[in-house]
Protein backbone atom coordinates (compact mmCIF):
# COMPACT_ATOMS: atom_id res chain seq x y z
CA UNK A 1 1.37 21.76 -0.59
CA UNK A 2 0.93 21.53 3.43
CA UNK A 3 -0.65 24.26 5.23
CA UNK A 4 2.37 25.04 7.45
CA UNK A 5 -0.31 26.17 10.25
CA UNK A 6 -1.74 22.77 10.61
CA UNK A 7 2.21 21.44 11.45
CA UNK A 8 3.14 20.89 15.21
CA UNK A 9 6.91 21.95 15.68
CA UNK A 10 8.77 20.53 18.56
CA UNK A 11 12.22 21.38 19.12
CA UNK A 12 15.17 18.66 20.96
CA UNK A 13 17.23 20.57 22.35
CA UNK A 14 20.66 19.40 22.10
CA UNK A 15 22.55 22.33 21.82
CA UNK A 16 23.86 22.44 18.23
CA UNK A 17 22.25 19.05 17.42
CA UNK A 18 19.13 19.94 18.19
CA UNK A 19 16.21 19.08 15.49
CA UNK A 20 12.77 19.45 14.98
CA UNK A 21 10.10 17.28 15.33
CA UNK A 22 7.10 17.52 12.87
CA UNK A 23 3.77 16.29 13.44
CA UNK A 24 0.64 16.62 10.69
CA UNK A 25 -1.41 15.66 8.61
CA UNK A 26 -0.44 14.72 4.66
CA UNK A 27 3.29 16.13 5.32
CA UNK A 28 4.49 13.21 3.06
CA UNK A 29 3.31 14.91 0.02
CA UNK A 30 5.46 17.58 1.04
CA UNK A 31 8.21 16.15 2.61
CA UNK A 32 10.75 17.35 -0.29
CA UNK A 33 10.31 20.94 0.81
CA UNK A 34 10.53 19.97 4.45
CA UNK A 35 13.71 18.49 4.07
CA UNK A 36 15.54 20.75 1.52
CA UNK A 37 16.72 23.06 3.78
CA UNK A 38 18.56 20.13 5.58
CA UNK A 39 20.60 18.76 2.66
CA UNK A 40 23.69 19.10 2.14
CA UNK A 41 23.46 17.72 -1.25
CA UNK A 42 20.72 16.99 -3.38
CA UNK A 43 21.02 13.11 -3.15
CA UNK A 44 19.40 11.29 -0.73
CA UNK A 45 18.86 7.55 0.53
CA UNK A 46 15.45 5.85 1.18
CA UNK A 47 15.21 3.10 3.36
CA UNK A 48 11.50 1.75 3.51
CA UNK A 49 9.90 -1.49 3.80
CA UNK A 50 7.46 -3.86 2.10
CA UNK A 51 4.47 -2.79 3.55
CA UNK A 52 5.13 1.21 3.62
CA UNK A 53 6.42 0.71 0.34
CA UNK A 54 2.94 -0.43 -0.85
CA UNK A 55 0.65 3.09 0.63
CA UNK A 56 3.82 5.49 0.26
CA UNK A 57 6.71 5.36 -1.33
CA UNK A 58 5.97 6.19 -4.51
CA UNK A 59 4.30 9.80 -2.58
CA UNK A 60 7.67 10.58 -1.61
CA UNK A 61 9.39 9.92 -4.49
CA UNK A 62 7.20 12.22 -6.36
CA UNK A 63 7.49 14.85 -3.44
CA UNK A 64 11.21 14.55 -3.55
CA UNK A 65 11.33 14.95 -7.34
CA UNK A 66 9.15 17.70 -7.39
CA UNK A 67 12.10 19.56 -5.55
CA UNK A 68 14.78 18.04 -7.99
CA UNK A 69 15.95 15.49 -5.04
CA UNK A 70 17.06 12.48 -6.29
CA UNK A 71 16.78 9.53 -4.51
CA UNK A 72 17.39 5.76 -4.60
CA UNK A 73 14.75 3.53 -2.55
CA UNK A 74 15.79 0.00 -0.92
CA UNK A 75 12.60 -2.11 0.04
CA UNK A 76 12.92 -4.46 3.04
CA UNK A 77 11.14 -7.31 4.70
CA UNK A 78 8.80 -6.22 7.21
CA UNK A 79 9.46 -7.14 10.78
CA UNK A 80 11.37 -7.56 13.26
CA UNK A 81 13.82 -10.06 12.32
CA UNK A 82 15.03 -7.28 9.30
CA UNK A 83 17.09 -5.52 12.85
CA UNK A 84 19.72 -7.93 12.28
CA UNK A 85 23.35 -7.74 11.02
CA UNK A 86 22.41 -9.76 8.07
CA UNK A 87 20.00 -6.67 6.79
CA UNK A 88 22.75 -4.11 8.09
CA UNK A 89 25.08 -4.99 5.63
CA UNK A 90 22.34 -5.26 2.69
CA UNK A 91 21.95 -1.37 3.58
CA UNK A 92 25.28 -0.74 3.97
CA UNK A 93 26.25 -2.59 0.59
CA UNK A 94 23.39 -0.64 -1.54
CA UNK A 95 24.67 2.87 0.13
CA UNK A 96 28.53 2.10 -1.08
CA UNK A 97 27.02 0.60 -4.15
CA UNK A 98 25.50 3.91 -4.57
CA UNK A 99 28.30 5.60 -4.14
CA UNK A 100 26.81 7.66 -1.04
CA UNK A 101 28.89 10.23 0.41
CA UNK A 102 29.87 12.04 2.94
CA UNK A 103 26.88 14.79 2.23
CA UNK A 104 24.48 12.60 1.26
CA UNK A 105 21.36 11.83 3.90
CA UNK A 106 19.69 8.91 4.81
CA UNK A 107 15.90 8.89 4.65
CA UNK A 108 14.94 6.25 7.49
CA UNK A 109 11.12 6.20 5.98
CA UNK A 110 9.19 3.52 8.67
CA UNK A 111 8.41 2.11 11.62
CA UNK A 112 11.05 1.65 14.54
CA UNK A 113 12.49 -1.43 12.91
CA UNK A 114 13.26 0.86 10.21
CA UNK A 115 14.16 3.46 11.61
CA UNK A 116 16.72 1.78 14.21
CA UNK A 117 18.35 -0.19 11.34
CA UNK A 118 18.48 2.92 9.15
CA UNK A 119 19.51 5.01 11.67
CA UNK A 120 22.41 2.48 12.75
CA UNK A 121 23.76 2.58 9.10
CA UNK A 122 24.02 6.24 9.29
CA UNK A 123 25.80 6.12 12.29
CA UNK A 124 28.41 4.02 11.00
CA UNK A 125 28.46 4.35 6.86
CA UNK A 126 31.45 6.86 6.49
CA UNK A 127 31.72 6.83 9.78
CA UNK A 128 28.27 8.79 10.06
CA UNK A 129 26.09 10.87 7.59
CA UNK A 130 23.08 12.89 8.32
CA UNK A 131 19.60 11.08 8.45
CA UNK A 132 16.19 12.07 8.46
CA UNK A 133 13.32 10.08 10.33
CA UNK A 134 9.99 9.78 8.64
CA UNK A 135 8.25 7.64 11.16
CA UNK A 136 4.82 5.86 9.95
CA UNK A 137 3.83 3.64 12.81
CA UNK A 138 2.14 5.31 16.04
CA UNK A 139 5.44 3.62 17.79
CA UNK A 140 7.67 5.40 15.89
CA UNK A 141 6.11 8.44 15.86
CA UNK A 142 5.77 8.56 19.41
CA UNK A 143 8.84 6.89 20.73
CA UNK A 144 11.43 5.61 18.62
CA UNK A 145 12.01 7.69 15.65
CA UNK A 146 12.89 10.51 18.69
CA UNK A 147 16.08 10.57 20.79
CA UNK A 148 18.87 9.24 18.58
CA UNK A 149 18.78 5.63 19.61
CA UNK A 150 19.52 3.03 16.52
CA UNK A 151 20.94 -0.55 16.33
CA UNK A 152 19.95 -3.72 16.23
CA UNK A 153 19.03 -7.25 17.44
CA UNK A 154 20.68 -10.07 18.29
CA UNK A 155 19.89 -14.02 19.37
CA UNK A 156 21.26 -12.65 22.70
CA UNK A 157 19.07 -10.03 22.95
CA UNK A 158 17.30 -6.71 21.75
CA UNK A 159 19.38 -3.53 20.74
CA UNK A 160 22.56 -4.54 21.84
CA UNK A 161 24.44 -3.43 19.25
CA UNK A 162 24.17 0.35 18.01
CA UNK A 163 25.00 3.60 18.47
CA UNK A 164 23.63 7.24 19.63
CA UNK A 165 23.08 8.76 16.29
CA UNK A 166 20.68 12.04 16.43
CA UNK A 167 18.44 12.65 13.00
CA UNK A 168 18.87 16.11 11.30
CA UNK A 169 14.56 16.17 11.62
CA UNK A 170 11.47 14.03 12.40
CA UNK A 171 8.58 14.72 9.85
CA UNK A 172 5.56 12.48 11.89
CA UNK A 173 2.74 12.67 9.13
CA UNK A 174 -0.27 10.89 11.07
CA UNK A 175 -2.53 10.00 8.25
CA UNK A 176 0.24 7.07 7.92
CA UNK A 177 -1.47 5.73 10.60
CA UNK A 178 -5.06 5.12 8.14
CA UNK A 179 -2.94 2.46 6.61
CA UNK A 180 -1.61 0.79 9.97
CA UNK A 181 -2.81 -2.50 10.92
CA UNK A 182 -4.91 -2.49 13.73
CA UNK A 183 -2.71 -4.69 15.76
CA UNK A 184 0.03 -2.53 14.75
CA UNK A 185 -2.04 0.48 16.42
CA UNK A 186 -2.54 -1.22 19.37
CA UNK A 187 1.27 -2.30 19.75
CA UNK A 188 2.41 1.49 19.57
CA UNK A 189 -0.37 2.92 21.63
CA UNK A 190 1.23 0.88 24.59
CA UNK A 191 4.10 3.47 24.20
CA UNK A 192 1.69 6.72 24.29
CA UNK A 193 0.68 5.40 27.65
CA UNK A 194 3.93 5.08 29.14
CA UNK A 195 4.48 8.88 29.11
CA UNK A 196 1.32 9.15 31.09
CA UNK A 197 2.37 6.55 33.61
CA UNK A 198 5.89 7.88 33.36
CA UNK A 199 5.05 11.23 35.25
CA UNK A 200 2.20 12.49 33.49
CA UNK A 201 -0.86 11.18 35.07
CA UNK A 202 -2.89 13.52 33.84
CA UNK A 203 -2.11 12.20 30.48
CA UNK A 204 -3.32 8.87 31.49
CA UNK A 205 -6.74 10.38 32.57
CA UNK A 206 -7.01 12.02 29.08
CA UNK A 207 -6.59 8.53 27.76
CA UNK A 208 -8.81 6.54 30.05
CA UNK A 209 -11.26 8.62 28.28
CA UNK A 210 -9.61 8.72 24.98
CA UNK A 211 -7.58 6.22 24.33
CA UNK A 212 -10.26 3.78 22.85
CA UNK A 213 -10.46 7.01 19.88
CA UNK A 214 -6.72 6.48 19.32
CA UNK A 215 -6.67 3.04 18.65
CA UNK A 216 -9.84 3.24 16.68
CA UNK A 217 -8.48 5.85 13.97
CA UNK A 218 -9.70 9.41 15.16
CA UNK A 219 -6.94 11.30 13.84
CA UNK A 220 -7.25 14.60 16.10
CA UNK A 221 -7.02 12.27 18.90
CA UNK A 222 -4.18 10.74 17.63
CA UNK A 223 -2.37 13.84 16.82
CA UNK A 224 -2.82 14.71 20.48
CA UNK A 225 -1.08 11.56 21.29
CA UNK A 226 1.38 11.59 19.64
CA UNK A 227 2.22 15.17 19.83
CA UNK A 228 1.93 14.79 23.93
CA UNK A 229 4.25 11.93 23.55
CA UNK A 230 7.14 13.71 21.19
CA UNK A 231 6.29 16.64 23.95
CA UNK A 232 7.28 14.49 26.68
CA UNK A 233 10.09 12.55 24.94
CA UNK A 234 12.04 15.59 23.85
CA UNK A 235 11.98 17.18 27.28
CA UNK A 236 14.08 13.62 28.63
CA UNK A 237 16.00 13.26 25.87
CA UNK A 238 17.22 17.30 26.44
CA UNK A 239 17.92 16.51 29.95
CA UNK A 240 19.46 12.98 29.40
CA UNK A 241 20.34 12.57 25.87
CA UNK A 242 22.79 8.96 26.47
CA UNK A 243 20.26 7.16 29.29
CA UNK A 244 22.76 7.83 31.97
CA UNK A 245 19.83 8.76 34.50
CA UNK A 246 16.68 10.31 33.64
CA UNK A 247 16.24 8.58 30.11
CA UNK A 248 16.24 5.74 31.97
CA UNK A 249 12.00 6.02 32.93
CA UNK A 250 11.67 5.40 29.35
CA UNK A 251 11.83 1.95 29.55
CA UNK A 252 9.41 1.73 31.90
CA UNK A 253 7.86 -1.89 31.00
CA UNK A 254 10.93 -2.91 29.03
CA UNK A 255 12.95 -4.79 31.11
CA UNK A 256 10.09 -7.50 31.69
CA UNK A 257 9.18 -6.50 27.96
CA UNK A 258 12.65 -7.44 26.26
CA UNK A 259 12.88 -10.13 27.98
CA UNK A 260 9.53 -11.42 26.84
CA UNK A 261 10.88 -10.72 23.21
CA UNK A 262 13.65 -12.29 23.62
CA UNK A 263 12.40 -15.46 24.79
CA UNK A 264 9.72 -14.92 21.53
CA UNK A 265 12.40 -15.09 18.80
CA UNK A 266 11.53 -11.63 16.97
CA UNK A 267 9.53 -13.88 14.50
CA UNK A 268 6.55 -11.49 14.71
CA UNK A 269 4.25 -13.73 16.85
CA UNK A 270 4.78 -11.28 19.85
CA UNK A 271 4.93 -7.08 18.38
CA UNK A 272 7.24 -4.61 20.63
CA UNK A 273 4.44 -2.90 22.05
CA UNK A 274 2.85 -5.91 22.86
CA UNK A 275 5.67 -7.01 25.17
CA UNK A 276 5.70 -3.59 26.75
CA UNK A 277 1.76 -3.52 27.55
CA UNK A 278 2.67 -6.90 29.56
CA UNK A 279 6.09 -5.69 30.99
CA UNK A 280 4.42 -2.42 32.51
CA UNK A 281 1.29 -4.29 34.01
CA UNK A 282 4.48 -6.50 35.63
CA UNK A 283 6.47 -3.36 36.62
CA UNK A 284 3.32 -1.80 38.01
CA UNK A 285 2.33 -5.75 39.89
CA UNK A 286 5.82 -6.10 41.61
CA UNK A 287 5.84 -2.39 42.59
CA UNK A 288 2.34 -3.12 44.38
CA UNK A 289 3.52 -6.54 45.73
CA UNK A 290 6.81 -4.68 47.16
CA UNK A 291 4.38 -2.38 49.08
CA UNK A 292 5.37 1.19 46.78
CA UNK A 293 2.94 1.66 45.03
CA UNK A 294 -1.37 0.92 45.93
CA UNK A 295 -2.66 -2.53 44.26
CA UNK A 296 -5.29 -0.08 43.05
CA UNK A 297 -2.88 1.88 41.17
CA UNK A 298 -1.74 -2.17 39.90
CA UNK A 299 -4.97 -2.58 38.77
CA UNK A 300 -6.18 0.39 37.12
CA UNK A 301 -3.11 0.08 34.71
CA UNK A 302 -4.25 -3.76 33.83
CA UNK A 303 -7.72 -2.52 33.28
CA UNK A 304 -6.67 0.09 30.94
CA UNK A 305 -4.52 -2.11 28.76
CA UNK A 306 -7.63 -4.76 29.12
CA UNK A 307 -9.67 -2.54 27.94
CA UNK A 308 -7.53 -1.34 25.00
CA UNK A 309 -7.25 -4.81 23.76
CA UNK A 310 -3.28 -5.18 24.39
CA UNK A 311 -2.32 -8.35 26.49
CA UNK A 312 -1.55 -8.14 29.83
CA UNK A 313 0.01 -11.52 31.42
CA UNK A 314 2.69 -13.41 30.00
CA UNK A 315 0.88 -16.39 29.52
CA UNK A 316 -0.07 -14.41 26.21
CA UNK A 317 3.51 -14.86 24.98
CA UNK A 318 2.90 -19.31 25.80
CA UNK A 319 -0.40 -19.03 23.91
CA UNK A 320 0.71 -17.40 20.86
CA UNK A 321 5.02 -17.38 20.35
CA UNK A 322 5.65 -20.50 22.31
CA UNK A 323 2.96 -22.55 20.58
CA UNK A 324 1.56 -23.30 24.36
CA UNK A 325 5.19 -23.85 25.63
CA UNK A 326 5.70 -22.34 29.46
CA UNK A 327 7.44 -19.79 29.61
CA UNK A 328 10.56 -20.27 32.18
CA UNK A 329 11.24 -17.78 34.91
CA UNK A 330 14.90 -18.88 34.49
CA UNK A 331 15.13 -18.04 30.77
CA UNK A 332 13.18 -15.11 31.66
CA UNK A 333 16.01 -14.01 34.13
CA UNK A 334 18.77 -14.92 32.09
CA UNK A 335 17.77 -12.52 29.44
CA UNK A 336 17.03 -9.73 31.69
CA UNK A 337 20.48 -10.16 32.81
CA UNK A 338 22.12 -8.93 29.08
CA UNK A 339 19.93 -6.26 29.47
CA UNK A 340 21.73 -3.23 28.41
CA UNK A 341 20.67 -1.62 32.18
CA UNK A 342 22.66 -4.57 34.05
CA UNK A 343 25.87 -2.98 35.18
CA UNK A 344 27.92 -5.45 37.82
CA UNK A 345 25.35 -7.99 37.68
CA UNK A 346 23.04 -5.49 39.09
CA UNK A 347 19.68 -4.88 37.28
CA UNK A 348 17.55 -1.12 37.50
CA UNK A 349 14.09 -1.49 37.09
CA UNK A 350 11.50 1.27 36.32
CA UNK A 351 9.91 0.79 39.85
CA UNK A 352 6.43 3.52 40.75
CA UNK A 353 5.04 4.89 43.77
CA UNK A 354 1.50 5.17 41.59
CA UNK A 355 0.27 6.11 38.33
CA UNK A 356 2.49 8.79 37.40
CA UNK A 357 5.48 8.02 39.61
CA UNK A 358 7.97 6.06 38.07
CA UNK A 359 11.38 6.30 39.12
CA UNK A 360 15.22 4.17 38.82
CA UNK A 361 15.93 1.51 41.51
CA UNK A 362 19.00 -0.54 41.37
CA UNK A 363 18.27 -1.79 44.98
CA UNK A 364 15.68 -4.12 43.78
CA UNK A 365 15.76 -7.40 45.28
CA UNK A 366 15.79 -10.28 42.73
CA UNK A 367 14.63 -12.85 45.19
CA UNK A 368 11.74 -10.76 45.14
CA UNK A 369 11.67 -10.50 41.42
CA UNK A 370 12.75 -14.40 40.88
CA UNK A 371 9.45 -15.46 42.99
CA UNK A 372 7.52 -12.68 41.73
CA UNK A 373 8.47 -14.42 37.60
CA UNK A 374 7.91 -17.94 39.10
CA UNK A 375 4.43 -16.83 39.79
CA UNK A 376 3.72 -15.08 36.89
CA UNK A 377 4.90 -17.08 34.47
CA UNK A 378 2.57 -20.48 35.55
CA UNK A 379 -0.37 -18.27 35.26
């Protein structure tokens, strides 16, 4: 049983949607006493994957069964080619299979690929069921198990098809994150540092000094992180829950960054947090090269990520997606374009006046931002 003192509550306030956001130690153990007073039923749905399957499933099986919950568990490939309408329907088949109804819930139990793909099937299955985010990646936890946003990928591009779908609760248990890949670590710490670069600079000076304990496993710095991220995530969400204005500085990095993806093929040679290390050190470049924010401020953001160990110039994306192909500013821009931002041809970029600063411009020029590719990406 958890010590209910040692569990961080955050609340997102959306009015009578509004949820709670978890964050502890060893909460998976007790995760069917979290979550019973949010059933509607005592069936539930778990949709996992390979690897979590291996450290944890069989934890929360027992924990739901220990509260009489029955569940049924699908296992999926790992990755992010399982955010595809190929493994949406697999879900969707074993739920109706199941007979799910109407009251049952969803357990979206992984890391953002699981959780957007879960999440997505809620949204739609009977036209939307309740669902329950058990994030165990330090990108989840911190960004994408938060907010609402599922769906999935397509060859045209990343998240283009889904839907705003809000969980019923977050349980973020960070010993998950013992079990995590290294690389893995790294990917999703990219994400704790945009909220300090967002508007939170003191943030990014507590990481400067601490961020090389996150990524190496110190799990009271790591609950700071992440619960400073859910922190700063469920104040934007509250104020902007559909990204039609000041959501929008959370994807800070991502235009550049989905783009990157794109052009990568979601085979796994190139993580999401990867991408977004690279596509803020760009954001944070062309804002310096457009004369708004100090090439100090420029640099101090590469030499954090440097430092980290997360990649920094495109040229990472040649070495080790493209199998030492360029990259092509073109095929660069022509992604960027189905960005889900582009509106009348028009692109907004997360654009910064300094570490801390970030803020919407749709004005940008993209003669500016063609050159400012072309140079970047024969690096």
């Amino acid at each position: 049983m958890t010590d209910k003192n040692t569990i961080a509550r955050l609340t997102v306030d959306l009015g009578e949607r509004s949820y709670d956001i978890l964050v502890g130690e060893r909460l998976i153990g007790s995760a069917g006493q979290l979550i019973r007073p949010f059933l509607r039923q005592n069936r539930t749905f778990i949709i996992t994957d390979e690897n979590v399957a291996k450290h944890h499933l069989a934890e929360l099986e027992a924990a739901f069964s220990a509260e009489a919950i029955t569940c049924k568990s699908l296992i999926l490939e790992s990755g992010e080619q399982t955010k595809s309408f190929a493994q949406l329907e697999r879900v969707i088949d074993f739920l109706l299979e199941n007979k799910i109804d109407r009251k049952s819930t969803l357990i979206a139990f992984g890391g953002g690929v699981i959780g957007d793909l879960a999440g997505f099937a809620a949204a739609v299955v009977m036209r939307g069921i309740d669902f329950i985010q058990i994030p165990t990646t330090l990108l989840s936890q911190v960004d994408s198990s938060v907010g609402g946003k599922t769906g999935i990928n397509t060859p045209r591009g990343k998240n283009l098809v889904g839907s705003f779908h809000q969980p019923r609760l977050v349980i973020a248990d960070t010993s998950t994150l013992q079990t995590l890949p290294h690389r893995e670590l790294l990917a999703g710490y990219a994400e704790v540092v945009k909220y300090g670069l967002i508007n939170d600079p003191g943030f990014f000076n507590w990481l400067e000094e601490n961020g090389q304990k996150v990524v190496a496993g110190d799990i009271q710095a790591q609950n700071r992180a992440v619960i400073t991220s859910c922190q700063a995530k469920a104040s934007i969400v509250a104020m902007d829950e559909r990204e039609s204005g000041a959501r929008g500085l959370l994807n800070l990095g991502h235009t550049f960054g989905h783009a990157l993806e794109a052009e990568a093929g979601y085979n796994g040679s190139l993580l999401h947090g990867e991408a977004i290390s690279i596509g803020m050190v760009m954001a944070h470049d062309l804002s310096a090269q457009l004369g708004l924010c100090s090439p100090e401020d420029a640099l101090t953001v590469r030499s954090h990520f440097d430092k980290i160990g997360l990649p920094t110039e495109a040229s990472y994306v040649s070495s080790n997606a493209l199998k030492g192909k360029p990259l092509e500013s073109s095929r660069l821009l022509e992604h960027m374009s189905r960005d889900k931002k582009a509106s009348d041809g028009h692109l907004t970029f997360v654009m910064t006046k300094g570490i801390g600063q970030a803020y919407l411009d749709s004005t940008v020029d993209m003669i500016a931002v063609t050159r400012f590719l072309e140079e970047r990406v024969t690096r």
